[in-house]
C-alpha atoms as a PDB file:
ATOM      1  CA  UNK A   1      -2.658 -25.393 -22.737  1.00  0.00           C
ATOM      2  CA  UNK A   2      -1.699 -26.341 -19.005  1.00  0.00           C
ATOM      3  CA  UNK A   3      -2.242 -23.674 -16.482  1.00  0.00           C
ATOM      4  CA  UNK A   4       1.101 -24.862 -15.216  1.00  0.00           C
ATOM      5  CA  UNK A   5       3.200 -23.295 -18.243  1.00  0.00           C
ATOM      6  CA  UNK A   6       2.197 -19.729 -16.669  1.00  0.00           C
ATOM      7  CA  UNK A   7       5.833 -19.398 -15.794  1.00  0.00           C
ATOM      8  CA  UNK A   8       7.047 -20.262 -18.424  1.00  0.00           C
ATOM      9  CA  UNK A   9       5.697 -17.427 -20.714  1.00  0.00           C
ATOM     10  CA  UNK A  10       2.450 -17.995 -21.215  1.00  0.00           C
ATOM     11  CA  UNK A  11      -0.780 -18.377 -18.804  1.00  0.00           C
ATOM     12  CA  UNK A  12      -4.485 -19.281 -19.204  1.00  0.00           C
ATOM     13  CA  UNK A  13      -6.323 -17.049 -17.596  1.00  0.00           C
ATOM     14  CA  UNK A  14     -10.318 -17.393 -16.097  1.00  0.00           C
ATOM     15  CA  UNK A  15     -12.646 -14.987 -17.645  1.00  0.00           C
ATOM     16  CA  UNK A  16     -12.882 -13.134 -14.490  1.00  0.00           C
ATOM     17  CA  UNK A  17      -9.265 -12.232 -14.165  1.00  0.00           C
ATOM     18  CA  UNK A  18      -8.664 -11.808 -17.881  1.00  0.00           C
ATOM     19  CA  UNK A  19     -11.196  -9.246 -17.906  1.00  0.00           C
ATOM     20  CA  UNK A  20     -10.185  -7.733 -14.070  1.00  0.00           C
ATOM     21  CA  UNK A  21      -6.979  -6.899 -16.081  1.00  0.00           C
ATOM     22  CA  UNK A  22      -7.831  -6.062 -19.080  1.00  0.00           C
ATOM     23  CA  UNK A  23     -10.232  -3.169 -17.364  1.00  0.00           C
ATOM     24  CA  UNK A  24      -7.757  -2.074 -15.340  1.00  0.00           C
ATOM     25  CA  UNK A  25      -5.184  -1.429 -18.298  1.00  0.00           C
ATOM     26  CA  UNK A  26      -8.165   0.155 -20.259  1.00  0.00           C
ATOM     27  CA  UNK A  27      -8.640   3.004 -17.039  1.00  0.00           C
ATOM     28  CA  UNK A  28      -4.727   3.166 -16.860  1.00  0.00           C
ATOM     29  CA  UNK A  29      -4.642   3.736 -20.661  1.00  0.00           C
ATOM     30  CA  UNK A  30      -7.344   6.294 -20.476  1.00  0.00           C
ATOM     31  CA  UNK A  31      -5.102   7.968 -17.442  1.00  0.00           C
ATOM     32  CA  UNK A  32      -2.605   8.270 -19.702  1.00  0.00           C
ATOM     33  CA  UNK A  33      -4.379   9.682 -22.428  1.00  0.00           C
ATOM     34  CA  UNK A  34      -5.949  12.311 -20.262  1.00  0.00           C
ATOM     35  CA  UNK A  35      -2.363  13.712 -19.479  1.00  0.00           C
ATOM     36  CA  UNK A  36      -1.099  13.486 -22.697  1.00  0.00           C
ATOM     37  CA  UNK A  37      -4.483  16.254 -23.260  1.00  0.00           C
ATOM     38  CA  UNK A  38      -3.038  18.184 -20.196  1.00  0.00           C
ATOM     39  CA  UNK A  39       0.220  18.610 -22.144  1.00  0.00           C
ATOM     40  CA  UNK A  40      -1.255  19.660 -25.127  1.00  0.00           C
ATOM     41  CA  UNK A  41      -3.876  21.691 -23.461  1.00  0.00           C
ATOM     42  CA  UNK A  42      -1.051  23.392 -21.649  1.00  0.00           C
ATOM     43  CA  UNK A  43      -2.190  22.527 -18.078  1.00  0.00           C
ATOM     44  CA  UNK A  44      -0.510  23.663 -14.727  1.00  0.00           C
ATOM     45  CA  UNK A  45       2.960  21.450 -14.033  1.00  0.00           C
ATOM     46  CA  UNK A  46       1.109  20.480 -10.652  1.00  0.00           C
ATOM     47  CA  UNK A  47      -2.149  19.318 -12.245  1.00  0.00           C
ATOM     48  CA  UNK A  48      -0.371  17.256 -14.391  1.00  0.00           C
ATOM     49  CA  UNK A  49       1.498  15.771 -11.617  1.00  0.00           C
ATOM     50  CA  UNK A  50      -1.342  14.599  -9.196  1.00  0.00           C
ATOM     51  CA  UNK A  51      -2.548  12.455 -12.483  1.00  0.00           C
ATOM     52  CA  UNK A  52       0.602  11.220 -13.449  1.00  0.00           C
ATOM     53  CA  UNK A  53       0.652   9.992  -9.648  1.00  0.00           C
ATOM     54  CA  UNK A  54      -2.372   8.764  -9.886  1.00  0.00           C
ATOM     55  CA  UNK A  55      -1.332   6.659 -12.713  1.00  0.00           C
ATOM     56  CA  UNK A  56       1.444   5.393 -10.861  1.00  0.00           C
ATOM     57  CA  UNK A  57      -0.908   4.121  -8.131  1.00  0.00           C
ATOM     58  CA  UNK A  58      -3.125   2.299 -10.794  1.00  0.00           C
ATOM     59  CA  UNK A  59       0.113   0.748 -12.438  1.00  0.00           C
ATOM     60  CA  UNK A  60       0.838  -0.166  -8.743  1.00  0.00           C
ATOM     61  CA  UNK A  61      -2.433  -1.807  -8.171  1.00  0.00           C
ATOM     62  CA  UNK A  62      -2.374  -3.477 -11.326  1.00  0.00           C
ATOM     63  CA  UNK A  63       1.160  -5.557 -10.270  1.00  0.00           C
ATOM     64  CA  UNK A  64      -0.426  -6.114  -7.188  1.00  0.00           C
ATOM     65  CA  UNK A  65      -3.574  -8.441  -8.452  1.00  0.00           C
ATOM     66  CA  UNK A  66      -1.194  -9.754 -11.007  1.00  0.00           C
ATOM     67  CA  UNK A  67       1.108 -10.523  -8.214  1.00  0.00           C
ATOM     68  CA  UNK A  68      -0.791 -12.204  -6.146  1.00  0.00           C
ATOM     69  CA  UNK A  69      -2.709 -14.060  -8.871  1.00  0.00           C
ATOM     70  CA  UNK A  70       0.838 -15.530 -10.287  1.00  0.00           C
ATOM     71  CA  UNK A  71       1.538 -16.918  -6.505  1.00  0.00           C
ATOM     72  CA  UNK A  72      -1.644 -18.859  -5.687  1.00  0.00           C
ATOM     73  CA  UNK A  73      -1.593 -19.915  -9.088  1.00  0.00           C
ATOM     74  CA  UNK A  74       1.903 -20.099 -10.947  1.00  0.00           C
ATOM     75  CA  UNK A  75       4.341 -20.035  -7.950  1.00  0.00           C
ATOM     76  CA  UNK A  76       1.618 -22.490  -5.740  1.00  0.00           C
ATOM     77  CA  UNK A  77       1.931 -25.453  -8.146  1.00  0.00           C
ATOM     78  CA  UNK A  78       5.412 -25.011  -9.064  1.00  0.00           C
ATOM     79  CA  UNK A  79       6.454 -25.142  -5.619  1.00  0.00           C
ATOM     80  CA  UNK A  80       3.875 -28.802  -5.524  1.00  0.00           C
ATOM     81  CA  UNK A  81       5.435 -29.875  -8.513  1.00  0.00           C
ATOM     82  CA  UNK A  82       8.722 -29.208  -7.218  1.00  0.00           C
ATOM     83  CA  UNK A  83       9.953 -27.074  -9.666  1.00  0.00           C
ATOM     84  CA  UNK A  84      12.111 -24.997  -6.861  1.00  0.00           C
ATOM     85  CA  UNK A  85      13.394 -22.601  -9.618  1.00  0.00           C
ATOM     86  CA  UNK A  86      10.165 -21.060  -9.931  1.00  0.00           C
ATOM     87  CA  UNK A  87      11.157 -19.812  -6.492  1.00  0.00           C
ATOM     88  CA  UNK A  88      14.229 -18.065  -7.534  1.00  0.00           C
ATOM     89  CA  UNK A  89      12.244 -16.595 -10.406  1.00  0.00           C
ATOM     90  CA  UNK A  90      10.128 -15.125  -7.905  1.00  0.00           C
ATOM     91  CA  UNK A  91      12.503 -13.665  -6.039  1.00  0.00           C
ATOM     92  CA  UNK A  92      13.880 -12.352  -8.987  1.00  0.00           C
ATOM     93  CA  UNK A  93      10.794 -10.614 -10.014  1.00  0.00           C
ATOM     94  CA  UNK A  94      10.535  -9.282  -6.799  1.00  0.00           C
ATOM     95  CA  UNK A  95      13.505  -7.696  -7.041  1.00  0.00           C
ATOM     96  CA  UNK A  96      12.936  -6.172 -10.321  1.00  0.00           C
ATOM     97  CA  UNK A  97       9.796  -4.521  -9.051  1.00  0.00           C
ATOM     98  CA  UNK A  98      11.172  -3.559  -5.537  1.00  0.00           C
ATOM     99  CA  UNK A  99      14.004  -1.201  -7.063  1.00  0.00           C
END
């Protein structure tokens, strides 16, 4: 497949970033985990809290790297190619993650 059709649902990935975000989402899902143990263990609200923050912040940094990795990449060559709507689409998704 073309690294091109990233936009349009699907994207090869290098090895590096594949696995960059697949270890991320393994630390987030391990996060999660480890509240879902505070709950049942019955921890303080607070406690439970500061990780459910902290998850936040990985989910954060997560779009981030994606992000950026869909502009040089995705967005970049669209915007060559002049595919324009990839623009609006970006925008778009912008939006959606902004609210």
């Amino acid at each position: 497949m073309e690294e091109n059709q990233c936009c349009h649902k699907k994207k090869e990935r290098s090895e590096a970033e594949y696995k960059g975000l697949l270890n991320r989402l393994s630390r987030i899902e391990g996060q999660v985990r480890g509240i879902r143990g505070m709950v049942e263990r019955d921890a303080y609200c607070t406690d439970i809290l500061m990780q459910v923050a902290a998850v936040n912040a990985a989910l954060n940094a997560f779009n981030k790297e994606l992000l950026a990795n869909h502009i040089r990449t995705c967005v970049a060559r669209d915007i060559r190619d002049g595919k324009d709507e990839t623009i609006d689409e970006l925008v778009a998704t912008l939006q959606k993650l902004m609210k």
